[in-house]
C-alpha atoms as a PDB file:
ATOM      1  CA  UNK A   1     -63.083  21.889  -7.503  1.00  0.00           C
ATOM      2  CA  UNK A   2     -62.945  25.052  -8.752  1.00  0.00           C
ATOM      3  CA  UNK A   3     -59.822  26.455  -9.876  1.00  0.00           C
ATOM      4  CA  UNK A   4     -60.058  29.482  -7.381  1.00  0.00           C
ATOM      5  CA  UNK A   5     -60.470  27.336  -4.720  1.00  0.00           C
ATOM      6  CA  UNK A   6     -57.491  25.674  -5.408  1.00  0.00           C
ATOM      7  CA  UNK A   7     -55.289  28.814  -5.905  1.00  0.00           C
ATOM      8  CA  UNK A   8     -56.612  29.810  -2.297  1.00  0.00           C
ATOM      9  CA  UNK A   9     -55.205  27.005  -0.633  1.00  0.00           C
ATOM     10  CA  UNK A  10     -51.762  26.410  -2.398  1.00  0.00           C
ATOM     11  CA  UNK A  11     -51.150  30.518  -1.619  1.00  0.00           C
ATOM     12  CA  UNK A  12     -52.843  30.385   2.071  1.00  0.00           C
ATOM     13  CA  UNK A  13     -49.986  30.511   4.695  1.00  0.00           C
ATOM     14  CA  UNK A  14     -49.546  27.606   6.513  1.00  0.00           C
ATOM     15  CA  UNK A  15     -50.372  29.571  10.078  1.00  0.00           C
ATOM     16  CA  UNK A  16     -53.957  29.127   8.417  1.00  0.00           C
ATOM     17  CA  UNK A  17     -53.986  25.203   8.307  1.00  0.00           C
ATOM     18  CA  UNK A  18     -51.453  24.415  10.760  1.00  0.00           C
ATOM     19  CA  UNK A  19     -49.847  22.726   7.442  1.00  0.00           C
ATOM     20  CA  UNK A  20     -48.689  23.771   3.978  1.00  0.00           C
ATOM     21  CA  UNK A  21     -51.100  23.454   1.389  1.00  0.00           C
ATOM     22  CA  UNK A  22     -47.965  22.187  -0.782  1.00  0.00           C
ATOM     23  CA  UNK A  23     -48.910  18.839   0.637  1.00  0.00           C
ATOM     24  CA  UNK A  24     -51.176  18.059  -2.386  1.00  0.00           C
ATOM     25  CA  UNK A  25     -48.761  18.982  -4.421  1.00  0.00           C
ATOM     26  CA  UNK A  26     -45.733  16.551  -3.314  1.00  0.00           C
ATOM     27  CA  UNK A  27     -48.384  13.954  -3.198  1.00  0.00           C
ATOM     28  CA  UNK A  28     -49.590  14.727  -6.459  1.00  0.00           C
ATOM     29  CA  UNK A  29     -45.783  15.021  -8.220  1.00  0.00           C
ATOM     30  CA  UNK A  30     -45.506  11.519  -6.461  1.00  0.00           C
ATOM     31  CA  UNK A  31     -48.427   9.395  -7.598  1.00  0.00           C
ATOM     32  CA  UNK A  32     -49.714  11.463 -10.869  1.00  0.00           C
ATOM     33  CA  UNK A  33     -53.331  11.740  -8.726  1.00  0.00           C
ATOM     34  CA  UNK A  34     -54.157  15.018  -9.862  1.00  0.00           C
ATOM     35  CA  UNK A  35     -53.774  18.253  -6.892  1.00  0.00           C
ATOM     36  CA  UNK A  36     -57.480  19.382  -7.718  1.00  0.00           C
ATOM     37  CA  UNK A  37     -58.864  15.744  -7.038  1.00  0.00           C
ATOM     38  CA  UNK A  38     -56.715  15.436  -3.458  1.00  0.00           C
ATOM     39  CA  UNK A  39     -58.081  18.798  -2.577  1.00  0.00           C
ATOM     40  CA  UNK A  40     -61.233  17.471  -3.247  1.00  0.00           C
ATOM     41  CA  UNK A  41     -61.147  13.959  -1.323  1.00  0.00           C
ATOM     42  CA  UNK A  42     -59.382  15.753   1.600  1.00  0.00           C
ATOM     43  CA  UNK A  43     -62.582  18.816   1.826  1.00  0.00           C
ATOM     44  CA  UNK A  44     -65.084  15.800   1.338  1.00  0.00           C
ATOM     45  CA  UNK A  45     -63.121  13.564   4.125  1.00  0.00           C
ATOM     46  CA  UNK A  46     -62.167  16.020   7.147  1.00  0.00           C
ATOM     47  CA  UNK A  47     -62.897  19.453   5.743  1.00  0.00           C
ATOM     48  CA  UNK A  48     -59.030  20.185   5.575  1.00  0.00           C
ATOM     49  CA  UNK A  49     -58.679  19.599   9.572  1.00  0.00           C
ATOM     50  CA  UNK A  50     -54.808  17.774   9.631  1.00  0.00           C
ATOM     51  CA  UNK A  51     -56.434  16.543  13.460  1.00  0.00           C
ATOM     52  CA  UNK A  52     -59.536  15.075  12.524  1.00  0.00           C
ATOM     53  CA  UNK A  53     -60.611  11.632  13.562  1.00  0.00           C
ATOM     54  CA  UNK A  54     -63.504   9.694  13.505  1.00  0.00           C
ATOM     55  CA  UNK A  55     -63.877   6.216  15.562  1.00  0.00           C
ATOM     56  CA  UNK A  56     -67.006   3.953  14.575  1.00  0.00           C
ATOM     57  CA  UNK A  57     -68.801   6.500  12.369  1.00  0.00           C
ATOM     58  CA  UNK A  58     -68.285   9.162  14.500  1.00  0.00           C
ATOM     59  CA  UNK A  59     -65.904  12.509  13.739  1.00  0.00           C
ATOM     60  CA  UNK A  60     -63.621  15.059  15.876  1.00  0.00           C
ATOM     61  CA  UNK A  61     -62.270  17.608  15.185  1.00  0.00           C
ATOM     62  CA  UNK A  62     -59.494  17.948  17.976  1.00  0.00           C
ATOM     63  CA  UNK A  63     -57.673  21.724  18.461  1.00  0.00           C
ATOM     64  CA  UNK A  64     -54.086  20.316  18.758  1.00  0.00           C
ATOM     65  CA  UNK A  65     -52.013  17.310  17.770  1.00  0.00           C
ATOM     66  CA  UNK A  66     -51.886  16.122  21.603  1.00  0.00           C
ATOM     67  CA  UNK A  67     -55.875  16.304  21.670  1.00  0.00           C
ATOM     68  CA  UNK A  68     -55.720  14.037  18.602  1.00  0.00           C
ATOM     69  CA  UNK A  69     -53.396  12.072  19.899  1.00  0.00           C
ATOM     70  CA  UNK A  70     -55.052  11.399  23.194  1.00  0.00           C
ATOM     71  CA  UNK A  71     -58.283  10.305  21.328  1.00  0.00           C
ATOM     72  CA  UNK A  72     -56.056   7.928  19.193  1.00  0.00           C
ATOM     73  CA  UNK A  73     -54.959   6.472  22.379  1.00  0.00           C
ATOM     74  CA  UNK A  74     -58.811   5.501  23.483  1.00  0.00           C
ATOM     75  CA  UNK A  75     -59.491   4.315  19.546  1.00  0.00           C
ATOM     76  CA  UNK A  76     -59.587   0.922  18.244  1.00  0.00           C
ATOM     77  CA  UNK A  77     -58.420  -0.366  15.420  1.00  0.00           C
ATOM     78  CA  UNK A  78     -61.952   1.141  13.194  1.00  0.00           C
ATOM     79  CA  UNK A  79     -60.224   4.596  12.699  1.00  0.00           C
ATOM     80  CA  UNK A  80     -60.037   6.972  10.362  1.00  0.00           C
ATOM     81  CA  UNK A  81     -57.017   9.397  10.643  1.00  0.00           C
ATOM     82  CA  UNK A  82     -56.178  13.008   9.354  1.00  0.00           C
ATOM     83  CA  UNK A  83     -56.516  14.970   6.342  1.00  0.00           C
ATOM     84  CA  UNK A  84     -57.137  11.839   4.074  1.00  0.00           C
ATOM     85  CA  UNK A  85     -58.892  10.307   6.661  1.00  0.00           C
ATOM     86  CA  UNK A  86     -56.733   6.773   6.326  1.00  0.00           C
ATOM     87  CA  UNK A  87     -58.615   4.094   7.620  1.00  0.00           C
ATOM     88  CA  UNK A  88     -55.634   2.842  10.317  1.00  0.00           C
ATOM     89  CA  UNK A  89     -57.548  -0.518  10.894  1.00  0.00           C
ATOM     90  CA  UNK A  90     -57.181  -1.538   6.809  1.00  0.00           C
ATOM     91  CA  UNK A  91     -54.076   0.515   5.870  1.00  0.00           C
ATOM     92  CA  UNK A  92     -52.214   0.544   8.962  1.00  0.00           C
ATOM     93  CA  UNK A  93     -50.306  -2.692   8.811  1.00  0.00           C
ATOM     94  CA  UNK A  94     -49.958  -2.545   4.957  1.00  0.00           C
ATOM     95  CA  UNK A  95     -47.710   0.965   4.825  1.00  0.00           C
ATOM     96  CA  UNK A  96     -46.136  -0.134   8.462  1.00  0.00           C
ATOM     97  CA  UNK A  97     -47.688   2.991  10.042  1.00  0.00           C
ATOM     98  CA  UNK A  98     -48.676   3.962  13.273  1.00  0.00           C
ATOM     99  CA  UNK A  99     -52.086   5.930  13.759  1.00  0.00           C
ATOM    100  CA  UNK A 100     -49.613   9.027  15.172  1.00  0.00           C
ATOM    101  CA  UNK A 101     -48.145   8.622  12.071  1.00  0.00           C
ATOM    102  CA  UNK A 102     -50.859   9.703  10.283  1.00  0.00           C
ATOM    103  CA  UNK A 103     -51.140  13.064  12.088  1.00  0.00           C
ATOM    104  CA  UNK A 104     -48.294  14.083  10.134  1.00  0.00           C
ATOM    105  CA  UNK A 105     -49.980  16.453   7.410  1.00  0.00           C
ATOM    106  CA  UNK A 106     -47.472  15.778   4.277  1.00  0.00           C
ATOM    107  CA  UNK A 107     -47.198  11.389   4.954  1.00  0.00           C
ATOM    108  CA  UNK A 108     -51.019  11.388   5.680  1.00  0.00           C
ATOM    109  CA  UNK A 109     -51.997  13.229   1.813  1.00  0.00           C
ATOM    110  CA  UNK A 110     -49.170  10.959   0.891  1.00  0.00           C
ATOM    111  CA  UNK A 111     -50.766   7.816   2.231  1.00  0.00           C
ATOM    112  CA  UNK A 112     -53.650   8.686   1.138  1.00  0.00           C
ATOM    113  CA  UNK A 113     -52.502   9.403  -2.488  1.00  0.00           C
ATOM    114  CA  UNK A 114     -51.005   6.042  -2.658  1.00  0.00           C
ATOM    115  CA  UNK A 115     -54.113   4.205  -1.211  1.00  0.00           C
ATOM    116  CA  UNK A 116     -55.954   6.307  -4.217  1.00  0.00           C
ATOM    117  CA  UNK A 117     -53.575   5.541  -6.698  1.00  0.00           C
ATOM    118  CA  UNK A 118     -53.804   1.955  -5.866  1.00  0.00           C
ATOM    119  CA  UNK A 119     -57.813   2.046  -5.933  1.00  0.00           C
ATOM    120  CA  UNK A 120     -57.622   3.539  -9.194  1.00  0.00           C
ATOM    121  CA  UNK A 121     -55.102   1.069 -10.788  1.00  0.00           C
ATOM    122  CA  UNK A 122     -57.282  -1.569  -9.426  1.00  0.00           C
ATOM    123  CA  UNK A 123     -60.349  -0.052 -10.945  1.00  0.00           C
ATOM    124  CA  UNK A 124     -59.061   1.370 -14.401  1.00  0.00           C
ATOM    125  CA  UNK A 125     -61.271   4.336 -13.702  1.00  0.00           C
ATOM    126  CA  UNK A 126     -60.489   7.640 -11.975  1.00  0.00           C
ATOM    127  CA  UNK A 127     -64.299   7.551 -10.389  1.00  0.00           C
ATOM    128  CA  UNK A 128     -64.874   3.842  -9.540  1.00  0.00           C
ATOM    129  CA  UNK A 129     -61.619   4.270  -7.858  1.00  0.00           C
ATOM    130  CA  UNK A 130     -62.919   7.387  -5.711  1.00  0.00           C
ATOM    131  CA  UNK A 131     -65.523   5.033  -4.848  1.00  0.00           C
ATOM    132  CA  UNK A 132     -63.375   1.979  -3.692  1.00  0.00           C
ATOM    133  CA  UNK A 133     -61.253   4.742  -1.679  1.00  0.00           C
ATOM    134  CA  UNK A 134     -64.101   5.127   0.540  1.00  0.00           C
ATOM    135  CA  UNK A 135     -66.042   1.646   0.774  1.00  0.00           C
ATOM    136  CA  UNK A 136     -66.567  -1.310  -0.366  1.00  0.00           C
ATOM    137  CA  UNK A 137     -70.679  -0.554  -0.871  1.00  0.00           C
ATOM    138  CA  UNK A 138     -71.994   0.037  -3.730  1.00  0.00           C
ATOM    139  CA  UNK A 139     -74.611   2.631  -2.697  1.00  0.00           C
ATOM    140  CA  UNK A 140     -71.993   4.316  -0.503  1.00  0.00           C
ATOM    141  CA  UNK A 141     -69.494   4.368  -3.338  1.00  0.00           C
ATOM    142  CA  UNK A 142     -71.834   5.964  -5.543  1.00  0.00           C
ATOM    143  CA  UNK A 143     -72.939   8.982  -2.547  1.00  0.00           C
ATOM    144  CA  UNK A 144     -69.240   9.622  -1.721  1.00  0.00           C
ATOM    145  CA  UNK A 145     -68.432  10.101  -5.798  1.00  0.00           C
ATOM    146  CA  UNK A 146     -71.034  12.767  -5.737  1.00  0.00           C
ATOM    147  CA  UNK A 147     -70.038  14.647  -2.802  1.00  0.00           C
ATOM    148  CA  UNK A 148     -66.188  14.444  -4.005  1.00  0.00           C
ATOM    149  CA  UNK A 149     -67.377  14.915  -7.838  1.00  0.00           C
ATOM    150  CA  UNK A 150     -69.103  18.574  -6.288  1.00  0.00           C
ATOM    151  CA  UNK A 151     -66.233  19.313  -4.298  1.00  0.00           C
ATOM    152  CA  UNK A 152     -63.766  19.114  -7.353  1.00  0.00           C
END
């Protein structure tokens, strides 16, 4: 990610987002994943949109928390929640979290640093671990590191 990019969204009020780009950086102070590598997982994942959602392969972008949580309501358990775009369905019952939960801007980048830091330590590598944070597929991995690897 470039390094402009980066200054944007730590100094961008949080009217802007809806959030406080200072997210990343708790996260980051917390689990040593480096800010400019969230930054880039969370532009890859839901473009920065604390509301997004997608249910089976498919994304929205709800306007408001309620709107996001009304569609969370109608989901299943294949879910992928927020800024980090936590998969509920896998990560759910591991961090004892409900999907609202993961609305929350600041615990979602948290989560989602965590579930990162834990791909990574399972790994050894910063990129296979980007990978295994998105799928278990090989090809899929390999797309995903791309996209992320352009973003950052």
């Amino acid at each position: 990610m470039s390094a402009a990019l980066a200054i944007v969204l730590v100094l961008l009020p949080a009217q802007c987002w809806g959030f406080s780009a200072d997210v990343f950086l708790r996260a980051s102070v917390a689990t040593g994943i480096p800010v400019e590598l969230l930054l880039a997982i969370s532009h890859v994942e839901s473009n920065f949109h604390p509301h997004a959602i997608n249910m089976s392969g498919r994304s929205y972008f709800p306007s408001s928390q309620k709107e996001a949580l009304r569609l969370l309501g109608r989901s299943g358990d294949n879910v992928d929640i927020g800024l980090m775009q936590v998969n509920w369905g896998y990560w759910g019952d591991k961090f004892g979290v409900s999907k609202s939960d993961l609305l929350d801007p600041q615990f979602n980048v948290l989560v989602g640093a965590k579930i990162l830091e834990h791909c990574v330590r399972v790994t050894g590598s910063w990129w296979k671990g980007v990978g295994i944070y998105h799928s278990q597929d090989g090809f899929r991995q390999r797309f995903y590191v791309e996209k992320v690897t352009h973003a950052y």
